[in-house]
N, C-alpha and C. Protein backbone atom coordinates (compact mmCIF):
# COMPACT_ATOMS: atom_id res chain seq x y z
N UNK A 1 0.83 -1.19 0.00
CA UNK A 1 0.00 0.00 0.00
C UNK A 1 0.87 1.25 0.00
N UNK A 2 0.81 1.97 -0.79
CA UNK A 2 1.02 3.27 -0.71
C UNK A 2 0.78 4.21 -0.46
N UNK A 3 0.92 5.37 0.34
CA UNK A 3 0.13 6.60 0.61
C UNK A 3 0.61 7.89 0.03
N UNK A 4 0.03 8.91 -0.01
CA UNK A 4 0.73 10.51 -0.67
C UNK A 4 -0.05 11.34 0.37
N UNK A 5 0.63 12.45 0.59
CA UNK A 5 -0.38 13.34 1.66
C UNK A 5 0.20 14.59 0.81
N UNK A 6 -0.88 15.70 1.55
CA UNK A 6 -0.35 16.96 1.00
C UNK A 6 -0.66 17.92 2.09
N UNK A 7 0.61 18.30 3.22
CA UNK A 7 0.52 19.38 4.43
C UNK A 7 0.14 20.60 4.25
N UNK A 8 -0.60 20.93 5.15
CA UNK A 8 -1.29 22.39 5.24
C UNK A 8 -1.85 22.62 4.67
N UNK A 9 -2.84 21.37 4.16
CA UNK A 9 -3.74 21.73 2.82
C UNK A 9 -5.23 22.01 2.71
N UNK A 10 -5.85 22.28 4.97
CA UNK A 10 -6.75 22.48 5.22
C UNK A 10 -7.41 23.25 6.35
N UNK A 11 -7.92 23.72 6.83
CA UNK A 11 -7.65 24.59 7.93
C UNK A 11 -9.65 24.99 8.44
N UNK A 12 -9.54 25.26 9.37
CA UNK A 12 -11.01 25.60 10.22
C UNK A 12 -11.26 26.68 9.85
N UNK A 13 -12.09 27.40 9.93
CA UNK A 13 -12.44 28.91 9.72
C UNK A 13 -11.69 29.58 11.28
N UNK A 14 -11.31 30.70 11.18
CA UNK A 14 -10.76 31.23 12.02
C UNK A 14 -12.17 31.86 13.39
N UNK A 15 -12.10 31.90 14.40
CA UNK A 15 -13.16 32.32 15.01
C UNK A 15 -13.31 33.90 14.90
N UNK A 16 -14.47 34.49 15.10
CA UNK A 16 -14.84 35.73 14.82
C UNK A 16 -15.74 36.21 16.10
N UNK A 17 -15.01 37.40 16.86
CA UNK A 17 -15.42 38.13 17.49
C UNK A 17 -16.38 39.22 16.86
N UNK A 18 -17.88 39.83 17.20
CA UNK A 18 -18.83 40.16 16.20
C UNK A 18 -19.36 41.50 17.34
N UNK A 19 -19.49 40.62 18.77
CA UNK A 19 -19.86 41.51 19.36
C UNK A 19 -19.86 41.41 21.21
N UNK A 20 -20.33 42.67 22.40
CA UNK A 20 -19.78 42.17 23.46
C UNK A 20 -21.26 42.33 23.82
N UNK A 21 -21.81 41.35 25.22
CA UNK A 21 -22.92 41.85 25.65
C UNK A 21 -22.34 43.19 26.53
N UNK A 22 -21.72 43.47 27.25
CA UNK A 22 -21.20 44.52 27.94
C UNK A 22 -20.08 45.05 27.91
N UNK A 23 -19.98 46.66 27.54
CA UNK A 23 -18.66 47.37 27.14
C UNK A 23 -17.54 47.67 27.90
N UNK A 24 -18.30 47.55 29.17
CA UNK A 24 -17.78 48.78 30.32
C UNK A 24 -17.82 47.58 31.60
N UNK A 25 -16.59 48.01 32.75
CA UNK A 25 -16.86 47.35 34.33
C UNK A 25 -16.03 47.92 34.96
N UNK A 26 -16.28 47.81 35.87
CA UNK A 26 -15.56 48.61 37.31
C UNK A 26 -13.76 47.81 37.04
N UNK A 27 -12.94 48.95 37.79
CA UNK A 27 -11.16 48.38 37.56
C UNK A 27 -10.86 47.16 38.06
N UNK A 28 -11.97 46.48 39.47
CA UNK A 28 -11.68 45.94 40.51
C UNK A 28 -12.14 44.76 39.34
N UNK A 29 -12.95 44.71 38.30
CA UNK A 29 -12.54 43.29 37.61
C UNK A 29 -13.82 42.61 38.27
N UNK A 30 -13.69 41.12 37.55
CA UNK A 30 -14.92 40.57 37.78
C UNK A 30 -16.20 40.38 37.56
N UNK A 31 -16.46 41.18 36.36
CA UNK A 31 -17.55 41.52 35.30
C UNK A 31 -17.58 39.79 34.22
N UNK A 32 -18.80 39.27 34.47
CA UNK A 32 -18.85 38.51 33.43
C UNK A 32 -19.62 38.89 32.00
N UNK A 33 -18.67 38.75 31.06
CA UNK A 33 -19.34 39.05 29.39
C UNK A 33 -19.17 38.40 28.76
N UNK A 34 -20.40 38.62 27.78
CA UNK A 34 -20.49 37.35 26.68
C UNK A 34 -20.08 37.48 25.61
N UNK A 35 -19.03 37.56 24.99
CA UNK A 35 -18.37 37.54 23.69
C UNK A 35 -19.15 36.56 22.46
N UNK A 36 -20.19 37.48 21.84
CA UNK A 36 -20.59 36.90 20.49
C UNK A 36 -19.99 37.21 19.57
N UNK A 37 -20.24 35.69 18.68
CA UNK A 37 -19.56 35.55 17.23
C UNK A 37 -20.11 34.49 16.55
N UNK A 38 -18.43 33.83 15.46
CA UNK A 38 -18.82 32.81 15.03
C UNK A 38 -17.66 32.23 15.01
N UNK A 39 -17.98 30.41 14.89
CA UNK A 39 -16.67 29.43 15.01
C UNK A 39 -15.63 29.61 16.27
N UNK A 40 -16.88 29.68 17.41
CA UNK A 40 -16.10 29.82 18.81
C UNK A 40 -15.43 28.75 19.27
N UNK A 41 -15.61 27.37 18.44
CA UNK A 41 -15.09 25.89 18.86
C UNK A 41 -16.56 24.80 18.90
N UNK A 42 -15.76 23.73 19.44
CA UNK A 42 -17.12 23.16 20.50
C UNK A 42 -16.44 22.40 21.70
N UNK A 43 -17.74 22.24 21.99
CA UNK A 43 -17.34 21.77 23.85
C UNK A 43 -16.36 20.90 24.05
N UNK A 44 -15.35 20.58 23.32
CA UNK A 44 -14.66 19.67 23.37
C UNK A 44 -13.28 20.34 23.34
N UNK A 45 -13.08 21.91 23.18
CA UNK A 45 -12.46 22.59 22.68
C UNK A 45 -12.36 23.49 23.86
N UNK A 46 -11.34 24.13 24.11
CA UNK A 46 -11.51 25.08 25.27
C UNK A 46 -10.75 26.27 24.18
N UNK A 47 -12.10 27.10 24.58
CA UNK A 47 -12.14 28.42 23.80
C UNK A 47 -11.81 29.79 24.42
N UNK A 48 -11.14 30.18 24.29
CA UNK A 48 -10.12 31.55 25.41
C UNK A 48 -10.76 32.25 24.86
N UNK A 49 -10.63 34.22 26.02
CA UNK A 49 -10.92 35.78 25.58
C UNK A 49 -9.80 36.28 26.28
N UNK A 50 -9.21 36.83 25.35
CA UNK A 50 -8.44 38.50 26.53
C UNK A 50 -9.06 39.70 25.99
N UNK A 51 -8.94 39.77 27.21
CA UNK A 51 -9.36 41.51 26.91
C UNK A 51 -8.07 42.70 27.02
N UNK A 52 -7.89 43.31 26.47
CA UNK A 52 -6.67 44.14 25.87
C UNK A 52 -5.43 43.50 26.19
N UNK A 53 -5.15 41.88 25.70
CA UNK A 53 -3.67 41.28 26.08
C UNK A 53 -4.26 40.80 27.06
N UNK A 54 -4.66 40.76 28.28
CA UNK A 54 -4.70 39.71 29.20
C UNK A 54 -6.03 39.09 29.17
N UNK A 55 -5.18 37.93 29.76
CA UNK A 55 -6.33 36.25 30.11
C UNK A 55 -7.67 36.73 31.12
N UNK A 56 -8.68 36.45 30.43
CA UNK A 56 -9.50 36.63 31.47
C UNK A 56 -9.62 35.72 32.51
N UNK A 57 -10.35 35.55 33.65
CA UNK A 57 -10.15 34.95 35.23
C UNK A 57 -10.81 33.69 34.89
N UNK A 58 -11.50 33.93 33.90
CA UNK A 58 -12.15 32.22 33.40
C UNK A 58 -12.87 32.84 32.27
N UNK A 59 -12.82 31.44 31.08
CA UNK A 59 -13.49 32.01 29.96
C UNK A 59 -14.48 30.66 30.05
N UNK A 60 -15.63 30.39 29.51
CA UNK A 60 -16.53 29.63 29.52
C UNK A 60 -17.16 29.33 28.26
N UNK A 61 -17.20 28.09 27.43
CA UNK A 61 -17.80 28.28 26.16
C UNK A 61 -19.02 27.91 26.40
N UNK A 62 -20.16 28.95 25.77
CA UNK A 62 -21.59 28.47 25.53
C UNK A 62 -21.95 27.73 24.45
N UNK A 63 -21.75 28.19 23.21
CA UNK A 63 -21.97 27.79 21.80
C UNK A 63 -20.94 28.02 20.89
N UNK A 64 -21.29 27.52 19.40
CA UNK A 64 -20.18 28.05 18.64
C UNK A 64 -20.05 29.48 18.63
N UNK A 65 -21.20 30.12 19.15
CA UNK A 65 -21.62 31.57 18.81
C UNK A 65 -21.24 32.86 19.46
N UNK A 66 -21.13 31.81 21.35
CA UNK A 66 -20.79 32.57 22.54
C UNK A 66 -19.91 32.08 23.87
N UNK A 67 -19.00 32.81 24.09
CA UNK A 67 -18.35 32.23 25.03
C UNK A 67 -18.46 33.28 26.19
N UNK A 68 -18.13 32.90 27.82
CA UNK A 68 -18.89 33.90 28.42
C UNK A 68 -17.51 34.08 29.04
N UNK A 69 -16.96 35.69 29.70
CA UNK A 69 -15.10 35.94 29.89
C UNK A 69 -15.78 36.70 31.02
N UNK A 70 -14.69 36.18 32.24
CA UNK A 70 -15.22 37.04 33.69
C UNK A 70 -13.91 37.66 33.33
N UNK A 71 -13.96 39.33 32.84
CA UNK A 71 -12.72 40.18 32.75
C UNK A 71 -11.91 40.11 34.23
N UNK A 72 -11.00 40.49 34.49
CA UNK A 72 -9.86 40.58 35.60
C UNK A 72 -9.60 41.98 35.65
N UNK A 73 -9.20 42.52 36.58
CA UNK A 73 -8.94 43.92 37.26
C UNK A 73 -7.70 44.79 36.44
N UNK A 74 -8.26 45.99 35.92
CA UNK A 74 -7.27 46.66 35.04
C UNK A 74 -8.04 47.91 34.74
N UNK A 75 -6.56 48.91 34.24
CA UNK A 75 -7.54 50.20 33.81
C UNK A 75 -7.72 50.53 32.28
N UNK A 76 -8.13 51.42 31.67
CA UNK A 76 -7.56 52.19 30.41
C UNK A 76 -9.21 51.90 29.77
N UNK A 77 -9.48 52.32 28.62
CA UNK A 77 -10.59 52.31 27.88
C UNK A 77 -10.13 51.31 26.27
N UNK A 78 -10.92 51.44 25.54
CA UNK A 78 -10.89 51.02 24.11
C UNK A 78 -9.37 49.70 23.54
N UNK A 79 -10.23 48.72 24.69
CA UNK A 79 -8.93 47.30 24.69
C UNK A 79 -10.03 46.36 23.54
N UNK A 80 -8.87 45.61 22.74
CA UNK A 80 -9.74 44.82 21.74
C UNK A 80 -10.21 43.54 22.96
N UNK A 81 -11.15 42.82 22.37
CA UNK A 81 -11.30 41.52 22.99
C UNK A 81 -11.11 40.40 22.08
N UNK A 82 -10.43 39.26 22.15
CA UNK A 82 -9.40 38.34 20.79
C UNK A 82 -9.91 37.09 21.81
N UNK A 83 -10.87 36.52 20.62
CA UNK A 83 -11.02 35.01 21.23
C UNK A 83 -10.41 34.00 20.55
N UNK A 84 -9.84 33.49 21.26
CA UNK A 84 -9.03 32.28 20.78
C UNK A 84 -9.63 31.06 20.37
N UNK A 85 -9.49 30.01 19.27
CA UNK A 85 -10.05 28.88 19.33
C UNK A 85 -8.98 27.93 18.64
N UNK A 86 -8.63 27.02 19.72
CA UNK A 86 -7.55 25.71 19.23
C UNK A 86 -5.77 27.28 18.80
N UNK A 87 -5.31 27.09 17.78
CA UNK A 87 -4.16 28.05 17.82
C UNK A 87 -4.79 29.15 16.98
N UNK A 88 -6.41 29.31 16.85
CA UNK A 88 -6.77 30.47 15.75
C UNK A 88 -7.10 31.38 16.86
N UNK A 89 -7.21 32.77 15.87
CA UNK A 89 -8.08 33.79 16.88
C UNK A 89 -9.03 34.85 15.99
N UNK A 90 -9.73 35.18 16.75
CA UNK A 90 -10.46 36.29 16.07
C UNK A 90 -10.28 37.68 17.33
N UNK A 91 -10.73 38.85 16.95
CA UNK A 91 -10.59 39.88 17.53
C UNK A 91 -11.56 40.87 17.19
N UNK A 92 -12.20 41.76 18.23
CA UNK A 92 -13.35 42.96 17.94
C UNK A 92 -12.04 43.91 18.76
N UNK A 93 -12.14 45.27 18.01
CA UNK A 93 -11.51 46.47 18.06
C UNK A 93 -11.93 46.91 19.29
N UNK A 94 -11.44 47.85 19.96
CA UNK A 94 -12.05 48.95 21.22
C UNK A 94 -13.28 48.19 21.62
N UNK A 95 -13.61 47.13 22.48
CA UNK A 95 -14.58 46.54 22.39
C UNK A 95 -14.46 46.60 23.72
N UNK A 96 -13.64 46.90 25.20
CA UNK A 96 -14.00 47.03 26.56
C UNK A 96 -13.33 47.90 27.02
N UNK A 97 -14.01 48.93 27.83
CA UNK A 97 -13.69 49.70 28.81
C UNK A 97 -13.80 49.58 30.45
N UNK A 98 -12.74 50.15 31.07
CA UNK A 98 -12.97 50.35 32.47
C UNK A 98 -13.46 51.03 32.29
N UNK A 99 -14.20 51.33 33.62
CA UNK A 99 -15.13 52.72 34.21
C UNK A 99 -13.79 53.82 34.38
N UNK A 100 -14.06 54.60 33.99
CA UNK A 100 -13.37 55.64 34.53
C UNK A 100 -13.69 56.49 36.39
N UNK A 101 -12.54 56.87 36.90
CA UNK A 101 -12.16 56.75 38.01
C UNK A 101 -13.79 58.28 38.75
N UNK A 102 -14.02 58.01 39.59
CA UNK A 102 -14.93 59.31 40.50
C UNK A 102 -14.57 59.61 41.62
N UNK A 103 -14.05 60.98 41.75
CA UNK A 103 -13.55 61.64 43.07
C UNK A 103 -14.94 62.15 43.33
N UNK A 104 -15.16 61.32 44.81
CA UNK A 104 -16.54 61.83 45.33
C UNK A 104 -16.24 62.88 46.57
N UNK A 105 -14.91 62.90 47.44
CA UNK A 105 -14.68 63.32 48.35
C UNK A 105 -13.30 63.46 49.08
N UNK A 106 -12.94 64.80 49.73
CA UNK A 106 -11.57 64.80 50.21
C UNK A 106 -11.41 64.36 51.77
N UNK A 107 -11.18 63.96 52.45
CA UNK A 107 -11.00 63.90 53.75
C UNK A 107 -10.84 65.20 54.39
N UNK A 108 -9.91 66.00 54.02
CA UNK A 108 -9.51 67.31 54.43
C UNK A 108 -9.64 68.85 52.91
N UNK A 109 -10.00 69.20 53.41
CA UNK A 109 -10.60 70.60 52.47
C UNK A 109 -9.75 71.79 52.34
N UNK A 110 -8.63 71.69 53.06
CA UNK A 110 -7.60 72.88 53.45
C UNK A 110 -6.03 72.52 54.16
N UNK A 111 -5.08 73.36 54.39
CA UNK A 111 -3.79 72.31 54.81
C UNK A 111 -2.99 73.44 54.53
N UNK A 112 -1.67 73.77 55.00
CA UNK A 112 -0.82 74.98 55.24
C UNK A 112 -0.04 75.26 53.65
N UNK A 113 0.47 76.34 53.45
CA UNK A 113 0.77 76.85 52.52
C UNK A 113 2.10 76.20 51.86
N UNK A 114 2.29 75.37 53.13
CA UNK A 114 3.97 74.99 52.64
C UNK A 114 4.21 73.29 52.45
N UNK A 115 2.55 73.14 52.38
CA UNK A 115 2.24 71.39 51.97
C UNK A 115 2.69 70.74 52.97
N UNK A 116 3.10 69.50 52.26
CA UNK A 116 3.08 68.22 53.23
C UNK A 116 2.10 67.45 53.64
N UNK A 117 0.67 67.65 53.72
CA UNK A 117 -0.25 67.69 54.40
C UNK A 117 -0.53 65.87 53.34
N UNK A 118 -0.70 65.03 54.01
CA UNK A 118 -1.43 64.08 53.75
C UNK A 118 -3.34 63.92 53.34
N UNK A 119 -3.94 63.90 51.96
CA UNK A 119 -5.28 64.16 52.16
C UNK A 119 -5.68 62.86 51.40
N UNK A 120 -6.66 62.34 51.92
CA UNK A 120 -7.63 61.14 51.47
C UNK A 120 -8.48 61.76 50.38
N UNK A 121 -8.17 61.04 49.18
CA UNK A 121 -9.72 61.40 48.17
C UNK A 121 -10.39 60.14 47.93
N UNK A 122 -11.62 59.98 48.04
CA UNK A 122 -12.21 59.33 48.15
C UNK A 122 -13.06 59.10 46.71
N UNK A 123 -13.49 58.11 46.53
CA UNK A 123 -14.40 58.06 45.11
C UNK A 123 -14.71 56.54 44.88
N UNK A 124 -14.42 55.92 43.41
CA UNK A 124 -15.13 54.71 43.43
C UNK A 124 -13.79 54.62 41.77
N UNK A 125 -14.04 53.17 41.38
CA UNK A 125 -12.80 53.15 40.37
C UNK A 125 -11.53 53.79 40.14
N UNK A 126 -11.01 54.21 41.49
CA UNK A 126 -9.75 54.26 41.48
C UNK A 126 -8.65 53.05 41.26
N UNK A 127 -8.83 52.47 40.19
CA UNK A 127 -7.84 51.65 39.77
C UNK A 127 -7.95 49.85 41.01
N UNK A 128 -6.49 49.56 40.81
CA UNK A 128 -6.04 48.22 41.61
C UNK A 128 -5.05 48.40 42.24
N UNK A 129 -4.35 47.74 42.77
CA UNK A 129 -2.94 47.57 43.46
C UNK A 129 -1.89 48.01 42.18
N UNK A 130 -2.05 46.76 41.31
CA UNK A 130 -1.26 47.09 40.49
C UNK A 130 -1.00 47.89 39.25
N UNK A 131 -1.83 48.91 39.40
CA UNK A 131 -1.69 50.33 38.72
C UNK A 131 -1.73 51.04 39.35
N UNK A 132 -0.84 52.24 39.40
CA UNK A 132 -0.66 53.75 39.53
C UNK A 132 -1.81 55.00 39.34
N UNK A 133 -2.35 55.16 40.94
CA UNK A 133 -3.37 55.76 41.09
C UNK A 133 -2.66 57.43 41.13
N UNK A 134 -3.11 58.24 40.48
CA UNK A 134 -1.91 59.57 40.91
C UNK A 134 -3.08 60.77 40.87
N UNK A 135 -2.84 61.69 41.44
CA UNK A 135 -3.78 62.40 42.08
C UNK A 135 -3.01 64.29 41.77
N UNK A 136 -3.94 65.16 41.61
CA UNK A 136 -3.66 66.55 41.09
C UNK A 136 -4.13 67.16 41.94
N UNK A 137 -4.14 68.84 42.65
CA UNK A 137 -4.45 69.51 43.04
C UNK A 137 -4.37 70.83 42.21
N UNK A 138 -5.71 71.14 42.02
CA UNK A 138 -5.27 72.65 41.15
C UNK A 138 -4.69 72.58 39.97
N UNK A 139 -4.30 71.25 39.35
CA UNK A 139 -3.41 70.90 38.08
C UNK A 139 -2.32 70.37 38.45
N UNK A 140 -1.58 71.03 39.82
CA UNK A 140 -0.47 70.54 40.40
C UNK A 140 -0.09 69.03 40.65
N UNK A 141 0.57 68.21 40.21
CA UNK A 141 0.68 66.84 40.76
C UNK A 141 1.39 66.59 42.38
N UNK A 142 0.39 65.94 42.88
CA UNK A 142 1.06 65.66 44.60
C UNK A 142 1.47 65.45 44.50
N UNK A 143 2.70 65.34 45.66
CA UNK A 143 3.98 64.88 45.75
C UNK A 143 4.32 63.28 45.72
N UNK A 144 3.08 62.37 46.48
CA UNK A 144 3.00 61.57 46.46
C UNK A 144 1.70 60.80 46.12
N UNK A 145 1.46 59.99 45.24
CA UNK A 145 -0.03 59.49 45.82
C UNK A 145 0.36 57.95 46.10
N UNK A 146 -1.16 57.49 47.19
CA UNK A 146 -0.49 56.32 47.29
C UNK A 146 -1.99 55.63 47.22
N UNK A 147 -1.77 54.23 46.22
CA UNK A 147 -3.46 53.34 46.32
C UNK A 147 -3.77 53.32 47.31
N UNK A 148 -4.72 53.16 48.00
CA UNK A 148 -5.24 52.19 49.41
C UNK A 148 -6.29 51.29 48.91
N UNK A 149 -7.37 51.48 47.70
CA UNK A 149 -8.26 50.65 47.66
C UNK A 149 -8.80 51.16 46.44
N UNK A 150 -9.70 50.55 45.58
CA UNK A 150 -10.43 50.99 44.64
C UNK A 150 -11.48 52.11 44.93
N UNK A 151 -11.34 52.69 46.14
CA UNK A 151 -12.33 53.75 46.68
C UNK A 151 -11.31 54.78 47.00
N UNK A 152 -10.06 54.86 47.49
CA UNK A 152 -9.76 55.51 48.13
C UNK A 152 -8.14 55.75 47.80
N UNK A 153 -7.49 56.76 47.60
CA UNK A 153 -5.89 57.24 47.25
C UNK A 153 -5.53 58.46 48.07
N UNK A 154 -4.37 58.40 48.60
CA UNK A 154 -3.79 59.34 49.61
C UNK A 154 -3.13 60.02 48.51
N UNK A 155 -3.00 61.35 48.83
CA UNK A 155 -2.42 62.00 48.04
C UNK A 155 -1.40 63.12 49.14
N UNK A 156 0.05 63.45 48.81
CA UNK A 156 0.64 64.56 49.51
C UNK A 156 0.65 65.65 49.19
N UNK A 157 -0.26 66.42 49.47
CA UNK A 157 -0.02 67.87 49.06
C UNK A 157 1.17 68.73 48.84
N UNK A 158 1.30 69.48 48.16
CA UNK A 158 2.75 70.30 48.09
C UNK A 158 2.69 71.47 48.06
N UNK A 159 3.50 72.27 48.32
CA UNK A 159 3.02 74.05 48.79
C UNK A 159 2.12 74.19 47.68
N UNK A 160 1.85 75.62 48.21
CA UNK A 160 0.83 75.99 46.98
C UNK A 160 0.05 77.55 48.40
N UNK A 161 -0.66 78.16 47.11
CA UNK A 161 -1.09 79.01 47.69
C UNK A 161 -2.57 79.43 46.54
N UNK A 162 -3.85 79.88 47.24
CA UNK A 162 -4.99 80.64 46.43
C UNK A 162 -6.05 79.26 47.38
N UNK A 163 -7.53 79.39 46.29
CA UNK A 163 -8.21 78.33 47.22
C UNK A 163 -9.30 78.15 46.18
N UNK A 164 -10.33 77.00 46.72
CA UNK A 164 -11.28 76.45 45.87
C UNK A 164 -10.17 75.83 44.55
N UNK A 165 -9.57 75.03 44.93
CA UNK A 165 -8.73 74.36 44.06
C UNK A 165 -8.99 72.79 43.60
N UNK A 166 -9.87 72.18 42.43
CA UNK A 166 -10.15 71.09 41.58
C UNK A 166 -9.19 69.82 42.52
N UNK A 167 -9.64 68.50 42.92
CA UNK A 167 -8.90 67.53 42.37
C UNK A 167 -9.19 66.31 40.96
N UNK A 168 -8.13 66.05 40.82
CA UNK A 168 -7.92 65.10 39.78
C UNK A 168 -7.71 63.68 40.23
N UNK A 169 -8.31 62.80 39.59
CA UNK A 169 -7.61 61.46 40.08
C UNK A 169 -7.32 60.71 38.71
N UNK A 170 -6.36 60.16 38.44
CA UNK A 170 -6.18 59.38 37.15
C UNK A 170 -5.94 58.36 37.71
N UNK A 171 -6.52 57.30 36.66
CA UNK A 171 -6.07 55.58 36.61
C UNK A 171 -6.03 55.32 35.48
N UNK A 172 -4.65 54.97 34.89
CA UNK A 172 -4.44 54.53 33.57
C UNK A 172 -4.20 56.33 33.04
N UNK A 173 -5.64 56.19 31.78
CA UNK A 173 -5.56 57.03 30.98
C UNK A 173 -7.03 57.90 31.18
N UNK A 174 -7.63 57.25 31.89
CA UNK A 174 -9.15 58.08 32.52
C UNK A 174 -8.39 58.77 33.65
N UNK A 175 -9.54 60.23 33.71
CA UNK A 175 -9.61 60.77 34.96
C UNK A 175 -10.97 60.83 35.39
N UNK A 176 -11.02 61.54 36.37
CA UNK A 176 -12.41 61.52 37.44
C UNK A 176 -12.02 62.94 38.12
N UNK A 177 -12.71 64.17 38.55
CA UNK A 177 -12.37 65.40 39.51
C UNK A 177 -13.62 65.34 39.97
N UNK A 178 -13.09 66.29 40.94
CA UNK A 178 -14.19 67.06 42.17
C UNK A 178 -13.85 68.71 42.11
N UNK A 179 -14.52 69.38 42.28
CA UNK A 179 -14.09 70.46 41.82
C UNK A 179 -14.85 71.04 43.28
């Protein structure tokens, strides 16, 4: 018996990201979404999502159509989402955003002319641990800011002088103020 073959001479359709049920979730992560398409795999197949480069915390296949991605904690806006199937992938453009960051409140409202003064701003999507929460006064950047929680960033004041002065809070590439 003889045989002849001919390599690489056939291939799956590549999977196709089409659309997200939800655009947007808080930094702290943990949002489950359903990534529709087509040629997501089948159940026999374990079918991946990242969302802008990273692995989501679990991806789940429903159908060929939908797979469901609990995103993981991160900041920035307009990340593609790229579902993987077997070594193929497909990808939707700017397809998830974090929330952008909300300064709801300062701890302290005032503090001496020659700074130093440690002040709590308070809000909601201020980022994770592992991003750089940084904080403005008046435009001015504090001297220091430091995370404490997705609610909450210390910031060091630095001289300065006048009053009724804006803060800023950035995470990533969003901001959030209180004015």
């Amino acid at each position: 018996q003889q045989r002849g073959w001919l390599s690489q001479a056939w291939s799956y359709d590549r999977p196709v990201a089409s659309s997200v049920a939800s655009s947007n979730g808080p930094a702290t992560g943990g949002t489950n979404v359903t990534v529709y398409g087509a040629g997501l795999g089948t159940s026999g197949y374990s079918a991946a999502v990242r969302v802008g480069g990273t692995a989501c915390e679990s991806s789940t296949w429903v159908s060929d159509s939908a797979v469901v991605c609990q995103v993981g904690s991160g900041v920035d806006t307009n990340k593609s989402v790229t579902v993987s199937s077997g070594q193929q992938r497909g990808w939707l453009s700017q397809a998830w955003s974090y929330d952008r960051p909300v300064a709801s409140s300062v701890a302290s409202s005032n503090g001496p002319a020659t700074g130093g003064t440690n002040v709590t701003v308070y809000g909601a999507g201020l980022g994770t641990s592992g991003y750089s929460a940084a904080v403005r006064v008046g435009g001015t950047a504090c001297e220091s800011s430091t995370w404490v929680s997705d609610s909450a960033v210390v910031c060091q004041v630095g001289s300065g002088v006048d009053t009724n002065k804006s803060v800023t809070v950035s995470s990533g590439q969003q901001r959030g103020w209180l004015s």
